[in-house]
C-alpha atoms as a PDB file:
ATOM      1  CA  UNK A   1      19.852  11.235   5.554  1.00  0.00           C
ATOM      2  CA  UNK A   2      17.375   8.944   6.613  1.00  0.00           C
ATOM      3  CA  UNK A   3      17.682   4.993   5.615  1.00  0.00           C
ATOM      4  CA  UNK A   4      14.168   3.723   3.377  1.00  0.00           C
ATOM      5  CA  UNK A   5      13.838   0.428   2.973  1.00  0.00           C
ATOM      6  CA  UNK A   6      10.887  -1.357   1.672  1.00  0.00           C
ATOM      7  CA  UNK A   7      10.006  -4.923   2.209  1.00  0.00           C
ATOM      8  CA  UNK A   8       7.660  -7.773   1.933  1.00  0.00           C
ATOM      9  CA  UNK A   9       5.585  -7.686   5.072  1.00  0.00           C
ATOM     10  CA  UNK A  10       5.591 -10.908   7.310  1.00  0.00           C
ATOM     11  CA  UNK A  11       3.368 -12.205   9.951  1.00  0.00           C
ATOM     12  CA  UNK A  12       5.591 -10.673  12.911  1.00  0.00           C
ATOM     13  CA  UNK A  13       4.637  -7.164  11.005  1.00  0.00           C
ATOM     14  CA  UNK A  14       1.070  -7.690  11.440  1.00  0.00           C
ATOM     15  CA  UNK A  15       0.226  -5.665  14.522  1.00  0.00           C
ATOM     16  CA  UNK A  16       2.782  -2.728  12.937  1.00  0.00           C
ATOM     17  CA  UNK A  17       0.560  -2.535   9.869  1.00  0.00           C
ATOM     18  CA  UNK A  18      -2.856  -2.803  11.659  1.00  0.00           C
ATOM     19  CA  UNK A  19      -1.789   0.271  13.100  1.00  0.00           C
ATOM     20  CA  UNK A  20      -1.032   2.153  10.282  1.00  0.00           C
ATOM     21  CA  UNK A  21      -4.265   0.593   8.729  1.00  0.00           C
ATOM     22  CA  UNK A  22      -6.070   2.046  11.651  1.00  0.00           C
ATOM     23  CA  UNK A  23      -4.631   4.974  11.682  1.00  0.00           C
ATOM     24  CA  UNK A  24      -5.153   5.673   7.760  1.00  0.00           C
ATOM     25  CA  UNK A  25      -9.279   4.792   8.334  1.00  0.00           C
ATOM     26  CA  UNK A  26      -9.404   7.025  11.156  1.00  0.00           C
ATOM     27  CA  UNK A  27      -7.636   9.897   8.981  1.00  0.00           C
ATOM     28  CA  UNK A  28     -10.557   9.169   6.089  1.00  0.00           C
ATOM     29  CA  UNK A  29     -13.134   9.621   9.045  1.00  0.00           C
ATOM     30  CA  UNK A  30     -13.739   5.776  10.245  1.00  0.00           C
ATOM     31  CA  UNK A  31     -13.647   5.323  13.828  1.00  0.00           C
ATOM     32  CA  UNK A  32     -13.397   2.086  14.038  1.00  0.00           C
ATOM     33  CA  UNK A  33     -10.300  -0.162  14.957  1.00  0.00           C
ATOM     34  CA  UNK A  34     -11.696  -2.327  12.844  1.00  0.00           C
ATOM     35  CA  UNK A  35      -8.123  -3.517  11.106  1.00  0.00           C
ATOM     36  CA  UNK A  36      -7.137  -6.473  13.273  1.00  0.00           C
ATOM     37  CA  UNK A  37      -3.003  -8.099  13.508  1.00  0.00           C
ATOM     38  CA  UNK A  38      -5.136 -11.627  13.798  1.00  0.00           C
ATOM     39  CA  UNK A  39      -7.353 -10.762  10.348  1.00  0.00           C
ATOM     40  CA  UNK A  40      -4.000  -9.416   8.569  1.00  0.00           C
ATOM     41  CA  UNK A  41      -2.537 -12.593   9.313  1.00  0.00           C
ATOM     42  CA  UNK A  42      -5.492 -14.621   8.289  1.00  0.00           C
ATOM     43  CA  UNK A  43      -5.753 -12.829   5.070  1.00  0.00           C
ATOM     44  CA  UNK A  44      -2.278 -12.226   3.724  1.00  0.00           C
ATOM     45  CA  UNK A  45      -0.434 -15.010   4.954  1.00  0.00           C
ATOM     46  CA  UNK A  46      -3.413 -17.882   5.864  1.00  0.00           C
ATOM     47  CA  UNK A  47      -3.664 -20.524   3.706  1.00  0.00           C
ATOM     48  CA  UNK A  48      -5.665 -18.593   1.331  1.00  0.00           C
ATOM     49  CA  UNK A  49      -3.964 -15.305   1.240  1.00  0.00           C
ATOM     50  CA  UNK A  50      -5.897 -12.893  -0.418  1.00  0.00           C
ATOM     51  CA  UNK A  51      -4.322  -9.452   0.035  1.00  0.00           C
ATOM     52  CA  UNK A  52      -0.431  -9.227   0.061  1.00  0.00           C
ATOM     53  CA  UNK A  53       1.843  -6.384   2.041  1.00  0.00           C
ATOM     54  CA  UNK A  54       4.436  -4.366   1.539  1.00  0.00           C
ATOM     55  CA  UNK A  55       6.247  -3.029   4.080  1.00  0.00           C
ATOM     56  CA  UNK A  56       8.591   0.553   4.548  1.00  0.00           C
ATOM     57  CA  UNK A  57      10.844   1.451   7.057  1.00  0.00           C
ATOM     58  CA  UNK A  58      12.870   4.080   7.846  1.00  0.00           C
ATOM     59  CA  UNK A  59      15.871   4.053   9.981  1.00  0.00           C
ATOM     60  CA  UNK A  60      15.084   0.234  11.088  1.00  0.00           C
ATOM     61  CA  UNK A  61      11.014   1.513  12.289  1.00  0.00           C
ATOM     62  CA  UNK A  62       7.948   0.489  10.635  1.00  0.00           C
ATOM     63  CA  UNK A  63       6.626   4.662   8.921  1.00  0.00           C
ATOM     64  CA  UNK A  64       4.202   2.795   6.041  1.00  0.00           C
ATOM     65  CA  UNK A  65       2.295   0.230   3.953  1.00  0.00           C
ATOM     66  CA  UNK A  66       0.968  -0.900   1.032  1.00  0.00           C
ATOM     67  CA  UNK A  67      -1.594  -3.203   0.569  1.00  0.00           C
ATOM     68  CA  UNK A  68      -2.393  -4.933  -2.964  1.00  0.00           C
ATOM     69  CA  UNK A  69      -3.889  -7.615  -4.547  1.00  0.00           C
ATOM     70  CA  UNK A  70      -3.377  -9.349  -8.181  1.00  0.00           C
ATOM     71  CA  UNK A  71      -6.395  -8.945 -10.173  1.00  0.00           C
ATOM     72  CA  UNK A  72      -7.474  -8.780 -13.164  1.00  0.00           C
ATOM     73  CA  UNK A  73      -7.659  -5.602 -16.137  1.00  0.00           C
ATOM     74  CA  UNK A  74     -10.111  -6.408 -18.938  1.00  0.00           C
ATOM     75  CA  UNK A  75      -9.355  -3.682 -20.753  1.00  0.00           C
ATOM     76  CA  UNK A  76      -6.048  -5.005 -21.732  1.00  0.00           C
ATOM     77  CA  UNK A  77      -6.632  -8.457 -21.040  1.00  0.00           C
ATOM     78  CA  UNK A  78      -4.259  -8.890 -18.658  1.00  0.00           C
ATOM     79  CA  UNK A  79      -3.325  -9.239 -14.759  1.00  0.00           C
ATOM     80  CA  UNK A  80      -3.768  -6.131 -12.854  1.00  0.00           C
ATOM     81  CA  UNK A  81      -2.191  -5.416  -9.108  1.00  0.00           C
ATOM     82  CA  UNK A  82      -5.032  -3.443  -7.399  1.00  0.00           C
ATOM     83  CA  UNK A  83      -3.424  -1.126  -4.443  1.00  0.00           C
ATOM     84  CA  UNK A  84      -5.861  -1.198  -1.923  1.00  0.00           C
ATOM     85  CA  UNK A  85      -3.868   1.339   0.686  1.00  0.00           C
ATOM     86  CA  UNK A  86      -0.624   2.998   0.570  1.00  0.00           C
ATOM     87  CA  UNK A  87       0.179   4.788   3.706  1.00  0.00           C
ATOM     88  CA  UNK A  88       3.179   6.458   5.066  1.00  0.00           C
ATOM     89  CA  UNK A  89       3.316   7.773   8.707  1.00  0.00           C
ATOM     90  CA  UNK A  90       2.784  11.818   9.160  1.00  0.00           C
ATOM     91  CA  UNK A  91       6.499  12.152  10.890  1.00  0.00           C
ATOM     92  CA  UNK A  92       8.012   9.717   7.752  1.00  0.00           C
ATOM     93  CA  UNK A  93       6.127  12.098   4.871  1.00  0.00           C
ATOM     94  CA  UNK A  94       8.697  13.582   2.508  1.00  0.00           C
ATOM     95  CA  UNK A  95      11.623  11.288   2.946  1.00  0.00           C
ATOM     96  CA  UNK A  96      10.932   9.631  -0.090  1.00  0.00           C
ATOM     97  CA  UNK A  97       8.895   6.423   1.445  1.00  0.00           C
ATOM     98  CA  UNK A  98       6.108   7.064  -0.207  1.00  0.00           C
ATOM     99  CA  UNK A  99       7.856   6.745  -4.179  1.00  0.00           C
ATOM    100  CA  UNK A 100       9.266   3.527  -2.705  1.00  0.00           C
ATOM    101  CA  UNK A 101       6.441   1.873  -1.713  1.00  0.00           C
ATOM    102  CA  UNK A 102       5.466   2.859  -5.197  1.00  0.00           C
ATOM    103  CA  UNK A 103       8.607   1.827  -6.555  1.00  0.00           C
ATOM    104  CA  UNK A 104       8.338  -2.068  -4.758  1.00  0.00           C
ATOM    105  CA  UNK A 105       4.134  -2.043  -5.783  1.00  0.00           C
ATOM    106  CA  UNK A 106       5.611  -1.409  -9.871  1.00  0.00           C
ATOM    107  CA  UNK A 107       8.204  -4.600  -9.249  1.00  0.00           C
ATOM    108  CA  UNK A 108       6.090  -6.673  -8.123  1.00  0.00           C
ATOM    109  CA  UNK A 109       3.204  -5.978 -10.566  1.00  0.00           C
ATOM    110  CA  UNK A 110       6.125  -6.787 -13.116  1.00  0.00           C
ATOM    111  CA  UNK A 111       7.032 -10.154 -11.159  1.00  0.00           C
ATOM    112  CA  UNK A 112       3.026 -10.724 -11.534  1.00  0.00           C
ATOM    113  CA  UNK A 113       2.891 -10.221 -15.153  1.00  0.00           C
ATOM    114  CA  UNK A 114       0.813  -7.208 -14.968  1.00  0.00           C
ATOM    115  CA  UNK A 115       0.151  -4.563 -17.579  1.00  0.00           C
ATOM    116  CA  UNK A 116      -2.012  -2.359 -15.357  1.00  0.00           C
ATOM    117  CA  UNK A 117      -1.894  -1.112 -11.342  1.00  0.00           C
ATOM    118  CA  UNK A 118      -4.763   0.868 -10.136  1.00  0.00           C
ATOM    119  CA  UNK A 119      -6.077   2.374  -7.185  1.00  0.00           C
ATOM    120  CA  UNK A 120      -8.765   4.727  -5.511  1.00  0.00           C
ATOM    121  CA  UNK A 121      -8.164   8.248  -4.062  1.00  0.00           C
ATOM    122  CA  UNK A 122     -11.228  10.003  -2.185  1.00  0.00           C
ATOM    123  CA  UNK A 123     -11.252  13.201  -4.133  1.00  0.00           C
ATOM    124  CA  UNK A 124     -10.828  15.093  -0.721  1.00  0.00           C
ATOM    125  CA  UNK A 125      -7.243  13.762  -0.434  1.00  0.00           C
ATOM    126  CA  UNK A 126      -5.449  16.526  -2.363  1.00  0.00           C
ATOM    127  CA  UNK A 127      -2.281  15.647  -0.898  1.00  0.00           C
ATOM    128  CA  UNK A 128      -2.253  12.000  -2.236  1.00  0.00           C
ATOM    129  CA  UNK A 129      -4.369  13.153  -5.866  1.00  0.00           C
ATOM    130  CA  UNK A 130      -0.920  15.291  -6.348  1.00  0.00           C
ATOM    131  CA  UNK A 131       1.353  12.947  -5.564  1.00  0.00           C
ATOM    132  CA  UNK A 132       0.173   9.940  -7.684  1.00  0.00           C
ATOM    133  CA  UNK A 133      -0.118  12.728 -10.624  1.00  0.00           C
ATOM    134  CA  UNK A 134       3.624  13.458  -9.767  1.00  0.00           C
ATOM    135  CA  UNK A 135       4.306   9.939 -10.283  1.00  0.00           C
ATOM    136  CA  UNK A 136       2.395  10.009 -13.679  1.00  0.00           C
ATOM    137  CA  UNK A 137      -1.013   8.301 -12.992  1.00  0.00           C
ATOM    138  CA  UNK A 138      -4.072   9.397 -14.183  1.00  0.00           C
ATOM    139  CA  UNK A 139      -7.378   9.562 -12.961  1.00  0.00           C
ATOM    140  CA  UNK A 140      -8.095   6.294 -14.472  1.00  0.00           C
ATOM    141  CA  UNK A 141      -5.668   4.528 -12.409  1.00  0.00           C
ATOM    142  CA  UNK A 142      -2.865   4.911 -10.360  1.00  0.00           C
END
């Protein structure tokens, strides 16, 4: 049985998850290395972070991400945490990663105070589409 653990991401994980960022845009057709360790430092732990990182391991190795925000849910009036990627290596897919990346994203939109966490799926992603449904969301959020 393989060890999952999920963490906050830190600066030294940077280069890991612009990899995995990379290699998520070029699996939704953008061929661009465009995800730099240098921006993904600037932006999540600058002095103005403005995205935030999760990271998941499995037996000690980087296999996955998330990516999130706080923000904001008017329909409840309330903070929101907006997932901007979750990603979990092909080789690391069905060990259970995945759900805990999902599992840290729901504590810490608790620690935030949030009522709401939401997301976007490209409709072509079946894969993904069946797995946030197995984890209850709707198509209104994830």
């Amino acid at each position: 049985m393989s060890a999952i653990r999920v963490r906050p991401g830190e600066p030294g994980d940077a280069a890991e998850v612009a990899r995995m960022a990379n290699a998520l845009n070029r699996a939704l057709g953008v061929d661009v290395d465009s995800f730099t360790p240098e921006r993904l430092r600037e932006d999540a732990y600058g002095p103005k972070p403005i995205v935030s990182v999760l990271l998941g391991e499995v037996d000690g190795k980087a296999a996955g991400y998330a990516l999130y925000h706080a923000g904001y849910d008017s329909d409840v009036a309330a903070p929101s945490l907006i997932v901007v990627d979750l990603y979990v290596e092909p080789d690391a897919r069905g060990r259970g990663l995945g759900r805990a990346l999902m599992a840290g994203l729901a504590e810490e939109a608790l620690r935030l105070g949030a009522r709401s966490m939401t997301g976007g799926v490209l409709d072509a992603n079946a894969k993904a589409l069946a797995f946030y449904r197995s984890l209850g969301a709707s198509d209104d959020g994830v």
